[in-house]
C-alpha atoms as a PDB file:
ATOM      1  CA  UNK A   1       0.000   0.000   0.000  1.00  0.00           C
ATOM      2  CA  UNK A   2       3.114   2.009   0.989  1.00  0.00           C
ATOM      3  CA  UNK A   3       4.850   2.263  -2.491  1.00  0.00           C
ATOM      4  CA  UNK A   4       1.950   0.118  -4.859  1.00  0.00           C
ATOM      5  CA  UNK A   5       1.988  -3.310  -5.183  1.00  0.00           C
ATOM      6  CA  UNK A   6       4.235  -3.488  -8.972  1.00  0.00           C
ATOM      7  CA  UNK A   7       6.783  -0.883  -6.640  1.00  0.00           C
ATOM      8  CA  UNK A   8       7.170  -2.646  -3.991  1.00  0.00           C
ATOM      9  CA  UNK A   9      10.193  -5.484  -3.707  1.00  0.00           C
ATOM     10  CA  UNK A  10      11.014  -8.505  -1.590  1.00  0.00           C
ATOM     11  CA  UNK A  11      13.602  -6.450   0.737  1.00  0.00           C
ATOM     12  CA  UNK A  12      10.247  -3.373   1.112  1.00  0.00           C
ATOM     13  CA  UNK A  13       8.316  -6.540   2.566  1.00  0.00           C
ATOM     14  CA  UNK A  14      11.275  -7.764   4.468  1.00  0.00           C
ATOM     15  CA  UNK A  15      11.499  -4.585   6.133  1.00  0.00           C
ATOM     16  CA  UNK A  16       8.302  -3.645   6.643  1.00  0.00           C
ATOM     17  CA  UNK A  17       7.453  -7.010   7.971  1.00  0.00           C
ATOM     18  CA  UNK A  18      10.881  -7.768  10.104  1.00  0.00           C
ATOM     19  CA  UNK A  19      10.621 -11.077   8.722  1.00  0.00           C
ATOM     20  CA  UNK A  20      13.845 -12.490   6.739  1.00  0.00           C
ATOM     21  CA  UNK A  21      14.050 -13.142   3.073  1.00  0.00           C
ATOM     22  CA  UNK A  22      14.584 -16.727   3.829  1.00  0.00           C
ATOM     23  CA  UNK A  23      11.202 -16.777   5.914  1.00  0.00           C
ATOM     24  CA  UNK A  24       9.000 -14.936   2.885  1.00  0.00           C
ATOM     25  CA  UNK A  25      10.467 -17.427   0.573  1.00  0.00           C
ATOM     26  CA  UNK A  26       9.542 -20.387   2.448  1.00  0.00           C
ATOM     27  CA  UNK A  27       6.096 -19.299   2.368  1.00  0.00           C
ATOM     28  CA  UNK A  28       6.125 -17.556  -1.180  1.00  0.00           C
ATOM     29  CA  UNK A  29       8.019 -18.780  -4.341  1.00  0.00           C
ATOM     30  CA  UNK A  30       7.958 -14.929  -5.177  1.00  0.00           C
ATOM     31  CA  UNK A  31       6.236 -11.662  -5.247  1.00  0.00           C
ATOM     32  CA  UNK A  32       3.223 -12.769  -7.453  1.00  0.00           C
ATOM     33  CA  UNK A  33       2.019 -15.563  -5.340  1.00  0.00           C
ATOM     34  CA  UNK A  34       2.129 -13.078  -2.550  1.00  0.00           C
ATOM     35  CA  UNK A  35      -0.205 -11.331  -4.586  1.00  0.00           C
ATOM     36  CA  UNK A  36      -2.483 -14.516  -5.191  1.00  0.00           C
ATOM     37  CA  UNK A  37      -2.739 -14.976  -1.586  1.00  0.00           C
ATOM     38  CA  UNK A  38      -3.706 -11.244  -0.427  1.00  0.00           C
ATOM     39  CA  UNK A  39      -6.197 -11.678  -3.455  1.00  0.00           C
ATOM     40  CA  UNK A  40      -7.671 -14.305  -2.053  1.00  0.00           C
ATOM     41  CA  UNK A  41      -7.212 -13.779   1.798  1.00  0.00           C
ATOM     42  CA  UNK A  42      -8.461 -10.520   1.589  1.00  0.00           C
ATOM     43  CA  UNK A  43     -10.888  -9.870  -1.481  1.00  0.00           C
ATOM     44  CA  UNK A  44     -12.606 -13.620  -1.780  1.00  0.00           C
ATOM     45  CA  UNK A  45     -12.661 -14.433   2.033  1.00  0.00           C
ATOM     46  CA  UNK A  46     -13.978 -11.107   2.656  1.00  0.00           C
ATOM     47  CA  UNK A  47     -16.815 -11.997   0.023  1.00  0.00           C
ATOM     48  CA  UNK A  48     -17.334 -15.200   1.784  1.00  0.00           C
ATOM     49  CA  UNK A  49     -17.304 -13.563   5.554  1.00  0.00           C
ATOM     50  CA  UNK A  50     -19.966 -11.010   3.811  1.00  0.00           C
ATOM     51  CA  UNK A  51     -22.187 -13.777   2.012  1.00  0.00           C
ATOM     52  CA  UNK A  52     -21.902 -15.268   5.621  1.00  0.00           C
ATOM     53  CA  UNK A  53     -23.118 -12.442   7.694  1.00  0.00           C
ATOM     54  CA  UNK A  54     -26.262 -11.797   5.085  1.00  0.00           C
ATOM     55  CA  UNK A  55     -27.210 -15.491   4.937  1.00  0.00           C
ATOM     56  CA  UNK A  56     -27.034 -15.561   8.632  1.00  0.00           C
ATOM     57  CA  UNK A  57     -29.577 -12.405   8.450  1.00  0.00           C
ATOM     58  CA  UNK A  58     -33.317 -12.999   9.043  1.00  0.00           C
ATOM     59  CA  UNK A  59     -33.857  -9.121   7.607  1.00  0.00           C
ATOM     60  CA  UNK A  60     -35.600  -8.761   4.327  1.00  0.00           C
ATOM     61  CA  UNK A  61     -34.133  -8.518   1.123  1.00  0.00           C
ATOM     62  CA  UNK A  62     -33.637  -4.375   1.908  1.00  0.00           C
ATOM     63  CA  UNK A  63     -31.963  -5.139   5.318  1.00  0.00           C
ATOM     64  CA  UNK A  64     -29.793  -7.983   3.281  1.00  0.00           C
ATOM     65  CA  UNK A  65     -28.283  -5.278   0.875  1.00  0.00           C
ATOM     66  CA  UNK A  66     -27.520  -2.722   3.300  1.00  0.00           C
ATOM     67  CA  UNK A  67     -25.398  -5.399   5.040  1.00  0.00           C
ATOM     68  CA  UNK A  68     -23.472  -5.872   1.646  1.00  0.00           C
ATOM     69  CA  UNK A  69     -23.371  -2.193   1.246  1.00  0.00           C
ATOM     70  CA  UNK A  70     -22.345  -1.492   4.605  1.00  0.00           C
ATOM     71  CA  UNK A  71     -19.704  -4.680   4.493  1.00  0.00           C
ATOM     72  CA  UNK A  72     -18.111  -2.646   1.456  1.00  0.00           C
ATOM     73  CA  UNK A  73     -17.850   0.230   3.394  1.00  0.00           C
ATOM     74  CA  UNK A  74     -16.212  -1.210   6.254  1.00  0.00           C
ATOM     75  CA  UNK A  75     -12.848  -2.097   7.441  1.00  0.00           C
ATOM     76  CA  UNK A  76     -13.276  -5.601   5.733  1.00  0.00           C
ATOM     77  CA  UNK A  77      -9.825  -6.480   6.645  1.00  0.00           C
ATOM     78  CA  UNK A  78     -10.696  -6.852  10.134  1.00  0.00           C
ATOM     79  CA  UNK A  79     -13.269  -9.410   9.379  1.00  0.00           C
ATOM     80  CA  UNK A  80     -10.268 -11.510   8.448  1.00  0.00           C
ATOM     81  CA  UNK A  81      -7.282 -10.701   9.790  1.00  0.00           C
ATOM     82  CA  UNK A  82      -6.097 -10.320  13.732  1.00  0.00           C
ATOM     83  CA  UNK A  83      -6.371  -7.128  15.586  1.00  0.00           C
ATOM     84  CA  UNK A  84      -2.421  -7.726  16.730  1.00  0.00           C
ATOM     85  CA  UNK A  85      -1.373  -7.096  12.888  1.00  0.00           C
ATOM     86  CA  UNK A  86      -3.920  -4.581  12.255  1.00  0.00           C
ATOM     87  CA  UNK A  87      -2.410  -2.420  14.923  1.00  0.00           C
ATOM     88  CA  UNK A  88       1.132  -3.067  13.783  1.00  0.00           C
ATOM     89  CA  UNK A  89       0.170  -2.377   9.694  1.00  0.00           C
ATOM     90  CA  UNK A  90      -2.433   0.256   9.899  1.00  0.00           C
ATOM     91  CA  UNK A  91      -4.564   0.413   6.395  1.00  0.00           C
ATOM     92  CA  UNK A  92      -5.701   3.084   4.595  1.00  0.00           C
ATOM     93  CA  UNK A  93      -9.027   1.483   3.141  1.00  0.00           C
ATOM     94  CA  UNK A  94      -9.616   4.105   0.345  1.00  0.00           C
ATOM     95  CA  UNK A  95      -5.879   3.137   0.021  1.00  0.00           C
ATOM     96  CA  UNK A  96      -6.734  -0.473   0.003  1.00  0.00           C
ATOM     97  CA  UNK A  97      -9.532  -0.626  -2.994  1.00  0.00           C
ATOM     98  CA  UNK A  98      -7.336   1.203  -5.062  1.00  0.00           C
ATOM     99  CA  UNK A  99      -4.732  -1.091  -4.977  1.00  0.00           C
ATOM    100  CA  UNK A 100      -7.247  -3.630  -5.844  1.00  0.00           C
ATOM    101  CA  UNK A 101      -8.733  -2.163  -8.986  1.00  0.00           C
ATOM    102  CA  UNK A 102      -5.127  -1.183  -9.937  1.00  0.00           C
ATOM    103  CA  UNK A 103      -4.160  -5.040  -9.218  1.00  0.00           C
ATOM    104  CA  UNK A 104      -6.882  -6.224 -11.584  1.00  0.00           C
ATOM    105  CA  UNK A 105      -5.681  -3.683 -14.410  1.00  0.00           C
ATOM    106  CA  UNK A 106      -2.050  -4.334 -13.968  1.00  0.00           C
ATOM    107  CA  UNK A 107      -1.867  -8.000 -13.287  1.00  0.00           C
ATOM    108  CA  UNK A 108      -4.098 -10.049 -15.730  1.00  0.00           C
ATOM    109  CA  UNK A 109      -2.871 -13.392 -14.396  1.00  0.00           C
ATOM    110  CA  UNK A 110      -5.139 -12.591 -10.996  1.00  0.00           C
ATOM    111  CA  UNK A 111      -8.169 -11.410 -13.261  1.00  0.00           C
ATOM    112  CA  UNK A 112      -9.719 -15.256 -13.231  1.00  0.00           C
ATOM    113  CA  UNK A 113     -10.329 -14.891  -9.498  1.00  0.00           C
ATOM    114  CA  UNK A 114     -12.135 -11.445  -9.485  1.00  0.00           C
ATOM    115  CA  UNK A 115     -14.145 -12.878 -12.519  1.00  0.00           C
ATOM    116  CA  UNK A 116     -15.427 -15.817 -10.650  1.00  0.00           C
ATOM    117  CA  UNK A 117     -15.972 -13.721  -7.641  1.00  0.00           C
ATOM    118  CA  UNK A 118     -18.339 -11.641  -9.807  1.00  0.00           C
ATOM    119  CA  UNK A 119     -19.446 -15.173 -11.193  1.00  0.00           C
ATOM    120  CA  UNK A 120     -20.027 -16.159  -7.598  1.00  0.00           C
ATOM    121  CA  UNK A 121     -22.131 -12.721  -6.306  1.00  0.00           C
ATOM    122  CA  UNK A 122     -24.312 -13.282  -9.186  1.00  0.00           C
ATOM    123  CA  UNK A 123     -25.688 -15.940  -8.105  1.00  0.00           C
ATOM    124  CA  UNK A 124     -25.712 -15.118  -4.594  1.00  0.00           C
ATOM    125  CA  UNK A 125     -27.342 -11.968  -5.583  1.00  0.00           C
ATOM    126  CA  UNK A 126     -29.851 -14.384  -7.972  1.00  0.00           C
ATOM    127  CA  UNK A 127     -30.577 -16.627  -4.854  1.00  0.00           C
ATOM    128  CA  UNK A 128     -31.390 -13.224  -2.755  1.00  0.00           C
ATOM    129  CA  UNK A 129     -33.929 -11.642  -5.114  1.00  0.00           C
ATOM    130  CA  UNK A 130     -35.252 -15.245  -6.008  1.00  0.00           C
ATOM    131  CA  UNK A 131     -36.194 -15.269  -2.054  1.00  0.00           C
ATOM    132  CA  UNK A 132     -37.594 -11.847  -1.722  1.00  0.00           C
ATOM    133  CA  UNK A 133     -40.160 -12.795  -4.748  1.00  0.00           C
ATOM    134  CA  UNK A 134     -41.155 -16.133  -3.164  1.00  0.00           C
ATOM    135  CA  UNK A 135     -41.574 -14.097   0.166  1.00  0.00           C
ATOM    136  CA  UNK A 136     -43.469 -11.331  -1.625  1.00  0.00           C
ATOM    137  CA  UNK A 137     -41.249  -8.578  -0.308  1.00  0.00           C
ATOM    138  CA  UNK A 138     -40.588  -7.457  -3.925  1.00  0.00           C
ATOM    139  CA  UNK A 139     -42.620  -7.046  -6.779  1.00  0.00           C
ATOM    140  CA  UNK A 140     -43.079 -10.502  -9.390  1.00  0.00           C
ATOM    141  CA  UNK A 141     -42.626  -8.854 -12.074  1.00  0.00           C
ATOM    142  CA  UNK A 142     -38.937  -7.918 -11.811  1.00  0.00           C
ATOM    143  CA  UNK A 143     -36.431  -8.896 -14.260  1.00  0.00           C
ATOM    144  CA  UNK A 144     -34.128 -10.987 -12.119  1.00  0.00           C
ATOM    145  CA  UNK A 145     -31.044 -10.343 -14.473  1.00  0.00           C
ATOM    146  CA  UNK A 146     -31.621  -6.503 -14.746  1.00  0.00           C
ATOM    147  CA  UNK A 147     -32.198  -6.097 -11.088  1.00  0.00           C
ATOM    148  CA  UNK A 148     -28.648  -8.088 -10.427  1.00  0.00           C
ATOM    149  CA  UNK A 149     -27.410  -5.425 -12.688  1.00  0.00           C
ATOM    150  CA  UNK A 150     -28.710  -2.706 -10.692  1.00  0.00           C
ATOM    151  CA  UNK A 151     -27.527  -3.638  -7.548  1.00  0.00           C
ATOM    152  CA  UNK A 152     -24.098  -4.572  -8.389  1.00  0.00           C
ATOM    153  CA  UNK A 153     -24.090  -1.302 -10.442  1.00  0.00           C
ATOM    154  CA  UNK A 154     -25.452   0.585  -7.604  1.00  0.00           C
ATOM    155  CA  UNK A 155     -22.500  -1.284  -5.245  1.00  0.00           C
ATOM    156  CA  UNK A 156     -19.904  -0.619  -7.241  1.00  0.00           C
ATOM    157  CA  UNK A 157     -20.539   3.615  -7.683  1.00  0.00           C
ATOM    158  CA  UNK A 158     -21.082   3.490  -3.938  1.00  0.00           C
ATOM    159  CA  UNK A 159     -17.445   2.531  -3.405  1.00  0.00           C
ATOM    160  CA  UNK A 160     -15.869   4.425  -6.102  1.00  0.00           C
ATOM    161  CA  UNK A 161     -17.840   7.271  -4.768  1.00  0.00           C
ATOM    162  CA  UNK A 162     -16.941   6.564  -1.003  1.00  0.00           C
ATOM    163  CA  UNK A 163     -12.812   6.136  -2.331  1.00  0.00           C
ATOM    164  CA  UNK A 164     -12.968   9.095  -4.810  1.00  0.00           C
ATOM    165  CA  UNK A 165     -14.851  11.580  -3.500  1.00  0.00           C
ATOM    166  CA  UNK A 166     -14.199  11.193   0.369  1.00  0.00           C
ATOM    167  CA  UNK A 167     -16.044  14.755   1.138  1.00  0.00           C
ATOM    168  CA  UNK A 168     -20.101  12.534   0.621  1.00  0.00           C
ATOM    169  CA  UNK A 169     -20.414  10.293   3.818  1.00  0.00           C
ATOM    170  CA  UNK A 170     -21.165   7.216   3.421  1.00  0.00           C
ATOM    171  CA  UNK A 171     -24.396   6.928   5.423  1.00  0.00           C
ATOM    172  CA  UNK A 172     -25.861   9.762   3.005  1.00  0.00           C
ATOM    173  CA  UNK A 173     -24.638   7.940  -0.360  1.00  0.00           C
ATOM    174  CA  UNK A 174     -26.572   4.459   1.744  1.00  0.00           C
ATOM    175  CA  UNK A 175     -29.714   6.311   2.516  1.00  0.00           C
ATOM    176  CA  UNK A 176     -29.859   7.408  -1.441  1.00  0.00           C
ATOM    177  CA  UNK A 177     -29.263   4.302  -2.591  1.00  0.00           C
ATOM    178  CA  UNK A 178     -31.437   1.989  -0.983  1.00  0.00           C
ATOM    179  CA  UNK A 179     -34.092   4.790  -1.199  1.00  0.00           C
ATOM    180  CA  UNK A 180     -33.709   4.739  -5.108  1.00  0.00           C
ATOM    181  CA  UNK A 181     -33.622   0.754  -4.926  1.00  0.00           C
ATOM    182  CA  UNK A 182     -36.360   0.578  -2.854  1.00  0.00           C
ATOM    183  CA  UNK A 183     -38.421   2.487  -5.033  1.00  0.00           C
ATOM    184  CA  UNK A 184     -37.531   0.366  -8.076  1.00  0.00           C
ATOM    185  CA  UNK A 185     -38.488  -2.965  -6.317  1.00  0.00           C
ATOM    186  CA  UNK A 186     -41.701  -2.657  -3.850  1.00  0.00           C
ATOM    187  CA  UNK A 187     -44.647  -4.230  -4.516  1.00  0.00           C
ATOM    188  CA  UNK A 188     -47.310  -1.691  -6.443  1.00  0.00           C
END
């Protein structure tokens, strides 16, 4: 995060970490499968701690998004990683997406795994509005596809808007977006 992830070298981690060479090498064959694992450690287990949390949720399909919203708004390191390293390696979070939509621009060999993560919100996302239809807590007549659309759309401006432009808070950018979604899916 310090210097950018294509920046930064073996000896940067070394230092930073206080670990020797020899003991990042035992773990990592190099500085690309160091990259797989915060990939998945921290973007896919994160999605799975999330999916968790919501499926764990009794809330209606409303209550269920603002969970996923508020999970991308959140520290969502600390839902996987120990408080001990947190306070040693303090993270910028803004900091922190960047690197991750920079990392799926600059390193096309990690692009599989954010495309089955998408693969893998769809249908989570599918299973979610499927529910809230049976339950009649959204309107029948929804195109189940399109709505996906919309909400991952909606998602994904939320957090470019939250990293970008720092000076809207967050709760007002959740309040406007689950007002607009709400009004797209309640029953008539």
């Amino acid at each position: 995060m310090k210097y950018g992830f294509d920046n930064v070298s073996i000896k940067h981690i070394q230092e930073e970490s206080g670990f020797t060479a020899g003991s990042i090498y035992y773990y990592f064959k190099d500085k690309d499968e160091i990259l797989q694992y915060m990939v998945n450690k921290y973007l896919i287990a994160s999605f799975h701690k999330m999916k968790e949390k919501v499926l764990d949720s009794n809330g209606s399909l409303m209550e269920k998004i603002e969970i996923i919203f508020n999970f991308g708004d959140s520290p969502i390191i600390t839902e996987v990683e120990s408080q001990d390293i947190l306070d040693k390696f303090p993270i910028n979070y803004r900091e922190f997406w960047v690197m991750y939509t920079s990392i799926y621009h600059h390193h096309p060999e990690i692009r599989p795994d954010f495309c089955k993560l998408c693969d893998e919100s769809h249908d989570f996302y599918y299973g979610l509005v499927q529910e809230a239809i049976n339950k009649k807590e959204i309107r029948d007549d929804i195109d189940i596809e399109e709505l996906i659309m919309f909400i991952k759309t909606i998602l994904k401006g939320y957090l470019v808007l939250i990293v970008f432009q720092s000076n809207l808070p967050s709760e007002y950018l959740l309040k406007a977006n689950m007002k607009l979604l709400y009004e797209a899916i309640k029953r008539r």
